[in-house]
N, C-alpha and C. Protein backbone atom coordinates (compact mmCIF):
# COMPACT_ATOMS: atom_id res chain seq x y z
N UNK A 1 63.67 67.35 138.13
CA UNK A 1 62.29 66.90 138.16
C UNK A 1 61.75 66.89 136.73
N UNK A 2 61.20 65.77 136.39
CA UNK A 2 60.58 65.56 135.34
C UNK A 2 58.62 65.62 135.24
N UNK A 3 58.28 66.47 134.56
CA UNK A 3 56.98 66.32 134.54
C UNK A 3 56.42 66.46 132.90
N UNK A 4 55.74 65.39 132.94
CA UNK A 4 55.32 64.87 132.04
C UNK A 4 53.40 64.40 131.30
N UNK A 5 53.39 64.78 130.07
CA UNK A 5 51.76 64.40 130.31
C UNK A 5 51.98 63.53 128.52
N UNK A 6 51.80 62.39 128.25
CA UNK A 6 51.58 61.77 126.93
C UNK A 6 50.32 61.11 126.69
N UNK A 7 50.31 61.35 125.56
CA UNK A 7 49.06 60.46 124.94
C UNK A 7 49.30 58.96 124.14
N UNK A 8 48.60 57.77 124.62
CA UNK A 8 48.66 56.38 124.26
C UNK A 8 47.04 56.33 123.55
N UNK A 9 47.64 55.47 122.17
CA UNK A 9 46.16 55.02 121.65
C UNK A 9 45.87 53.91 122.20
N UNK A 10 44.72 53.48 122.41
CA UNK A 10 44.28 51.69 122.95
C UNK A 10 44.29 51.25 121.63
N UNK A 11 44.67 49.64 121.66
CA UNK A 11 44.05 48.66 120.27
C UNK A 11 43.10 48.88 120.31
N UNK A 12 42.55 49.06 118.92
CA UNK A 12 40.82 48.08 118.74
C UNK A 12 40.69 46.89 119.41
N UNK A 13 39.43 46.87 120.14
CA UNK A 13 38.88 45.75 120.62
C UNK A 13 39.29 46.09 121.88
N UNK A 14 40.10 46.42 122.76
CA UNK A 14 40.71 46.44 124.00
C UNK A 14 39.99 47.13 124.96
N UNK A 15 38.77 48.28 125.04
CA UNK A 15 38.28 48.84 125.78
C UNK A 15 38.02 48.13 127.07
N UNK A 16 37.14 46.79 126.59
CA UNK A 16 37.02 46.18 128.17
C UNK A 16 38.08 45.59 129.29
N UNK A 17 39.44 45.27 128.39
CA UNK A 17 40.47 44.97 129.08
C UNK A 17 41.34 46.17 129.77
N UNK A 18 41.22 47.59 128.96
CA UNK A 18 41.49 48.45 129.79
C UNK A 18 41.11 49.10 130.98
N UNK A 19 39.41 48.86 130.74
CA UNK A 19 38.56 48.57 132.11
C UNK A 19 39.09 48.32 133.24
N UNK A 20 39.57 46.31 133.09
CA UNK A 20 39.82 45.30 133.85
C UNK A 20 41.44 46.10 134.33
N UNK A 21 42.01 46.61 133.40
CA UNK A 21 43.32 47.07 134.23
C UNK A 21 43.08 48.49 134.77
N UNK A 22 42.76 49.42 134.40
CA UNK A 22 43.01 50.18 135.36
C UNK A 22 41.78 50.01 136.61
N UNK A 23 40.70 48.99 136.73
CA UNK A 23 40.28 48.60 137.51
C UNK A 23 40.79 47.57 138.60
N UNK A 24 42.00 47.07 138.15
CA UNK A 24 43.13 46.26 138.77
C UNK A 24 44.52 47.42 139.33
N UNK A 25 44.36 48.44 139.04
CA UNK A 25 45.16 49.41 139.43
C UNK A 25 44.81 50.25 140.68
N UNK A 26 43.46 50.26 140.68
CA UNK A 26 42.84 51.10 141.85
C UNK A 26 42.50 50.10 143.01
N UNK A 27 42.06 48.75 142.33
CA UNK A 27 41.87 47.85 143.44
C UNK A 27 43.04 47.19 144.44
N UNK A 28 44.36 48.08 143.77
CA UNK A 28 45.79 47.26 144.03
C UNK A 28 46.78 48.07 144.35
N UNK A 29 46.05 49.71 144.89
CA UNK A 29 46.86 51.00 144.98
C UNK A 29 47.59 50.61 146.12
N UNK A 30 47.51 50.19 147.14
CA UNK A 30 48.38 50.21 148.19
C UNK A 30 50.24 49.32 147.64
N UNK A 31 50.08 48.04 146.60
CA UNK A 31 51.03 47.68 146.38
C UNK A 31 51.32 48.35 144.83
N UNK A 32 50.49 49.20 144.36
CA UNK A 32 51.14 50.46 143.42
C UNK A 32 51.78 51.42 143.86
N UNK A 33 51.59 52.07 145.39
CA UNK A 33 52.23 53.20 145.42
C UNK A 33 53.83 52.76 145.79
N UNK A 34 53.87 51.27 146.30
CA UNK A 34 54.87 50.90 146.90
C UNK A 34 55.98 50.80 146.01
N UNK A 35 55.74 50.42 144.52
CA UNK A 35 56.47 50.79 143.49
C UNK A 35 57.03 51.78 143.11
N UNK A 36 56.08 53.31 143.73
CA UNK A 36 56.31 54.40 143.11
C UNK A 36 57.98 55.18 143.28
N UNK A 37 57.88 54.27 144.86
CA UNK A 37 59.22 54.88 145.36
C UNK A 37 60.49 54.52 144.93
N UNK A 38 60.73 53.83 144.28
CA UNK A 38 61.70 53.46 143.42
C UNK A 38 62.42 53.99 142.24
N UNK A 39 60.88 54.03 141.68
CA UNK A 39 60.80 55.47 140.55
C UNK A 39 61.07 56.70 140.66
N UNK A 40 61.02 56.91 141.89
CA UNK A 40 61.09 58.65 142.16
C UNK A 40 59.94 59.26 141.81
N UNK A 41 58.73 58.76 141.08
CA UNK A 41 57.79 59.01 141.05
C UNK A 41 56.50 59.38 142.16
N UNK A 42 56.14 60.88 141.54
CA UNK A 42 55.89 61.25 142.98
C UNK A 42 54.08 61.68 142.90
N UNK A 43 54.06 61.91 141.58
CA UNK A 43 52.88 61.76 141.13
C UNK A 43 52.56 61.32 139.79
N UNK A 44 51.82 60.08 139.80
CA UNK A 44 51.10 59.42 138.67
C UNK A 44 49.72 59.02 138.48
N UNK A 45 49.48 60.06 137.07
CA UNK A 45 48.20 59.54 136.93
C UNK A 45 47.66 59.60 135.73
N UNK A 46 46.54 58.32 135.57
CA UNK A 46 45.96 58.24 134.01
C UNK A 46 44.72 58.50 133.83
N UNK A 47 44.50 59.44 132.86
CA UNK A 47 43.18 59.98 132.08
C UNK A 47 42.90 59.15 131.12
N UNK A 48 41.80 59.04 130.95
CA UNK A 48 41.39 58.45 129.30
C UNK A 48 40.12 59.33 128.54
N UNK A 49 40.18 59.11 127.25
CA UNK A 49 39.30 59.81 126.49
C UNK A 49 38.76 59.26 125.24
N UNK A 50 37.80 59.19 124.70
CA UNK A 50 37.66 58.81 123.42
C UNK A 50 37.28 60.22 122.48
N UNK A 51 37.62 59.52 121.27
CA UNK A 51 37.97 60.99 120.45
C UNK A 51 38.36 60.65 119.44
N UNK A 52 37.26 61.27 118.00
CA UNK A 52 37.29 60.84 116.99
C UNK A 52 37.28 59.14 116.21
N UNK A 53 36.33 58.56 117.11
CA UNK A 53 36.52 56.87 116.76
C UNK A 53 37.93 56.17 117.52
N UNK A 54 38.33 56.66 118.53
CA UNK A 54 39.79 56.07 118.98
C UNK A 54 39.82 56.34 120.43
N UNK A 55 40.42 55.44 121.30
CA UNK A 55 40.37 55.50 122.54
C UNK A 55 41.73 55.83 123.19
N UNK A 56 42.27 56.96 124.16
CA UNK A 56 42.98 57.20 124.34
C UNK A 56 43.47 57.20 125.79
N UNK A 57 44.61 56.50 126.41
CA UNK A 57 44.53 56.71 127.78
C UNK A 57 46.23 58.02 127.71
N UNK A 58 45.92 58.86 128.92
CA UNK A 58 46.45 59.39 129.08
C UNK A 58 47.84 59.59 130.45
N UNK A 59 48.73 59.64 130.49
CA UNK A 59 49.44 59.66 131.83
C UNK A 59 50.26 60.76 131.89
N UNK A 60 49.96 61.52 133.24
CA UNK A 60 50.69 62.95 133.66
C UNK A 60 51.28 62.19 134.86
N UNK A 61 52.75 62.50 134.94
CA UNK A 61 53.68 62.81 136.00
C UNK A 61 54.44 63.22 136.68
N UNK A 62 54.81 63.51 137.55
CA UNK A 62 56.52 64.81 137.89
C UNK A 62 56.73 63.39 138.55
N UNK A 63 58.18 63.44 138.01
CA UNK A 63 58.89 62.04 138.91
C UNK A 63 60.34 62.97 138.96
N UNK A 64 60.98 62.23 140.11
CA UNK A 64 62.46 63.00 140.41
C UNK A 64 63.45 62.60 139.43
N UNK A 65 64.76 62.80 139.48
CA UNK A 65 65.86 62.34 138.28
C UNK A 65 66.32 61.21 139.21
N UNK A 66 66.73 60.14 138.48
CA UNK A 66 67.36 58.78 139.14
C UNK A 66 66.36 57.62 139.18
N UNK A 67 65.14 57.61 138.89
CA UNK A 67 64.27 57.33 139.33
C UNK A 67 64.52 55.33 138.30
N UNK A 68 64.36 54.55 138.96
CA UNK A 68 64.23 53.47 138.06
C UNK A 68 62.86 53.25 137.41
N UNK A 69 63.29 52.44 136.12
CA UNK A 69 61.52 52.72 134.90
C UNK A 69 61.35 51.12 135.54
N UNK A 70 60.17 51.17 135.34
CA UNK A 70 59.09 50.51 135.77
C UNK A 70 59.52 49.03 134.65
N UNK A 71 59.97 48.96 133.63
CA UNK A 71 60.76 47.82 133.05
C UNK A 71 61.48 47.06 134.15
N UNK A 72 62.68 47.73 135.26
CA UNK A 72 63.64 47.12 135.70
C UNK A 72 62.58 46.40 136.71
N UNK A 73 61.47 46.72 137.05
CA UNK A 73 60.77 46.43 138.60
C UNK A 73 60.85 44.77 138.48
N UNK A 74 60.80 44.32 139.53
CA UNK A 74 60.73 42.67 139.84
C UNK A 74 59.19 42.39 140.81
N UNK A 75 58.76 43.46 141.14
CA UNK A 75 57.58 44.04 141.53
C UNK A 75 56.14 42.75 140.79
N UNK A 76 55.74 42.02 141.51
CA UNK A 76 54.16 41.68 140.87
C UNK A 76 53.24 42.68 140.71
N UNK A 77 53.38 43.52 140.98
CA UNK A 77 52.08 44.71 140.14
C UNK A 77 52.80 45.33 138.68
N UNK A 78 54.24 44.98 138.69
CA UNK A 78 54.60 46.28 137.75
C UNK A 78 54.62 45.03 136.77
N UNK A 79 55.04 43.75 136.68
CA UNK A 79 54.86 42.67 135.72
C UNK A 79 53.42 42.68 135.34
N UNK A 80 52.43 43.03 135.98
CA UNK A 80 50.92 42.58 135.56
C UNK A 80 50.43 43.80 134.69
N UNK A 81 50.98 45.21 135.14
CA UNK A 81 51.06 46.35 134.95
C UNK A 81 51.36 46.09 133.07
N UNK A 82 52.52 45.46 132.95
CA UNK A 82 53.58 45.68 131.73
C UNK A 82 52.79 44.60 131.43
N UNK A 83 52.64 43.84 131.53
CA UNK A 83 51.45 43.04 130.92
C UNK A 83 50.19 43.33 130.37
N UNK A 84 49.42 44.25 130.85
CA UNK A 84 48.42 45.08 130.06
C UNK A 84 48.60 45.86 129.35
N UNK A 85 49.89 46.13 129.68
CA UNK A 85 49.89 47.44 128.38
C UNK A 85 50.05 46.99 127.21
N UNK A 86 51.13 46.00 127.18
CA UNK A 86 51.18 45.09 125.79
C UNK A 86 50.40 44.74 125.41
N UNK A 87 48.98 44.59 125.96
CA UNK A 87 48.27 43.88 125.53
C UNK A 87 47.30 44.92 124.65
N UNK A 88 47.25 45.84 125.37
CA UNK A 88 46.42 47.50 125.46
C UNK A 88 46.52 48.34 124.44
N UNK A 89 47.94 49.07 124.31
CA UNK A 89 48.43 49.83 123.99
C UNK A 89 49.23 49.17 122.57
N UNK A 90 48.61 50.66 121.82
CA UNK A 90 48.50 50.11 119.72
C UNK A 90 49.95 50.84 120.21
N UNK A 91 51.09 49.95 120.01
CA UNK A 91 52.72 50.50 119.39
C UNK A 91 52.81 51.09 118.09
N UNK A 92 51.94 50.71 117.45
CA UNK A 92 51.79 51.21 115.90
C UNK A 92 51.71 52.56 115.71
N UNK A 93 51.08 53.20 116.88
CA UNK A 93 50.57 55.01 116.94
C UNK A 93 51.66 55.54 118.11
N UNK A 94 51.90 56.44 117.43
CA UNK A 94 53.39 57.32 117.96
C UNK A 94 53.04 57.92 119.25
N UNK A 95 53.29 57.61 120.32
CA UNK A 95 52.90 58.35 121.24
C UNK A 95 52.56 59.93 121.46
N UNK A 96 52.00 60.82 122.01
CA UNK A 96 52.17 62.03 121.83
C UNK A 96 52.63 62.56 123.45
N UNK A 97 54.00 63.49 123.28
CA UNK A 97 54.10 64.32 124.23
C UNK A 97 53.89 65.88 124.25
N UNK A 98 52.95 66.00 125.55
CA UNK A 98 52.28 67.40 124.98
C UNK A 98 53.35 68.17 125.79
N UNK A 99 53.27 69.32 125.30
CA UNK A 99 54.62 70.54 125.85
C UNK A 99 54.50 70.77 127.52
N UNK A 100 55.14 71.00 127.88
CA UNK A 100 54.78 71.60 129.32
C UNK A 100 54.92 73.07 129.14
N UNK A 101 54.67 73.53 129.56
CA UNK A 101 54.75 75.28 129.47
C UNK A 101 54.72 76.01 131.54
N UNK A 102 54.26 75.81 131.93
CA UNK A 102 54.20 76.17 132.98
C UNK A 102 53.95 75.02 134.51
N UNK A 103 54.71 74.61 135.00
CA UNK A 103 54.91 73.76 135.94
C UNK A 103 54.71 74.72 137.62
N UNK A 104 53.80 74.63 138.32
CA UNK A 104 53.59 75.18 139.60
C UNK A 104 52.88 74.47 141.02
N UNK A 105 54.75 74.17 141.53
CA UNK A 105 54.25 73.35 142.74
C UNK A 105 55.38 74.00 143.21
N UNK A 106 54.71 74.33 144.57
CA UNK A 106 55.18 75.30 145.57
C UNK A 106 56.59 74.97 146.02
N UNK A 107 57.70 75.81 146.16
CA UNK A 107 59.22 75.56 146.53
C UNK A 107 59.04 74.20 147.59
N UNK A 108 58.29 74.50 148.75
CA UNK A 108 58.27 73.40 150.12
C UNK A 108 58.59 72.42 149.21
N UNK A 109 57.25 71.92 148.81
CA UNK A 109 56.95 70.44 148.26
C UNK A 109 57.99 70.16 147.15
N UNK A 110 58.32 70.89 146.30
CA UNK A 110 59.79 70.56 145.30
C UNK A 110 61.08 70.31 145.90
N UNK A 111 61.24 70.64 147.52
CA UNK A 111 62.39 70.16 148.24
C UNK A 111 62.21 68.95 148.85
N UNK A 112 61.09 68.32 148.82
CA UNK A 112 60.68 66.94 149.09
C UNK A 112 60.69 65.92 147.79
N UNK A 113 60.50 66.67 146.81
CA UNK A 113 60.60 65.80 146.00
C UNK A 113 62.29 65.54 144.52
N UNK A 114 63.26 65.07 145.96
CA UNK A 114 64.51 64.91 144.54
C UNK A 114 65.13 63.46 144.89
């Protein structure tokens, strides 16, 4: 099990298009979660923040091992998906992965999720 939390900068200028997508993400959850299962992804989710003049969206997940990345999908949400981000997301700024230190989800639910 992989769990994970990174930090993405937005381009300049992009705030309202990040809007429009993760407002296209919630309006489109039923054929998002349908993706998830592929991934092994068992929980995904994005924060955002602004901070210090810069806009930041955030994504925490525990996904299982095997899981296919969201690149291979043939999926119309995960193409529209990968489409905003390119559009979104400054490649120029190094992503940040923050440490995990303590991971606590109960034995049950970790035997459901491999």
């Amino acid at each position: 099990m992989k769990v994970e939390l990174t930090r993405f900068r937005v381009k300049e200028g992009k705030s309202e298009r990040v809007d429009e997508w993760l407002k296209f993400l919630n309006e489109n959850m039923i054929d998002v979660l349908i993706t998830l299962g592929a991934e092994k992804m068992y929980v995904e989710t994005i924060f955002r923040e602004h901070l210090n003049g810069y806009e930041f969206l955030y994504w925490y997940s525990v996904q299982g091992q095997g899981g296919r990345e969201v690149q291979e999908s043939d999926h119309w949400i995960d193409k529209k998906h990968i489409e905003y981000w390119k559009e979104c997301i400054d490649e120029t700024f190094r992503p940040v992965d923050l440490k995990t230190e303590v991971v606590m989800i109960p034995e049950n639910i970790r035997q459901n999720m491999k």
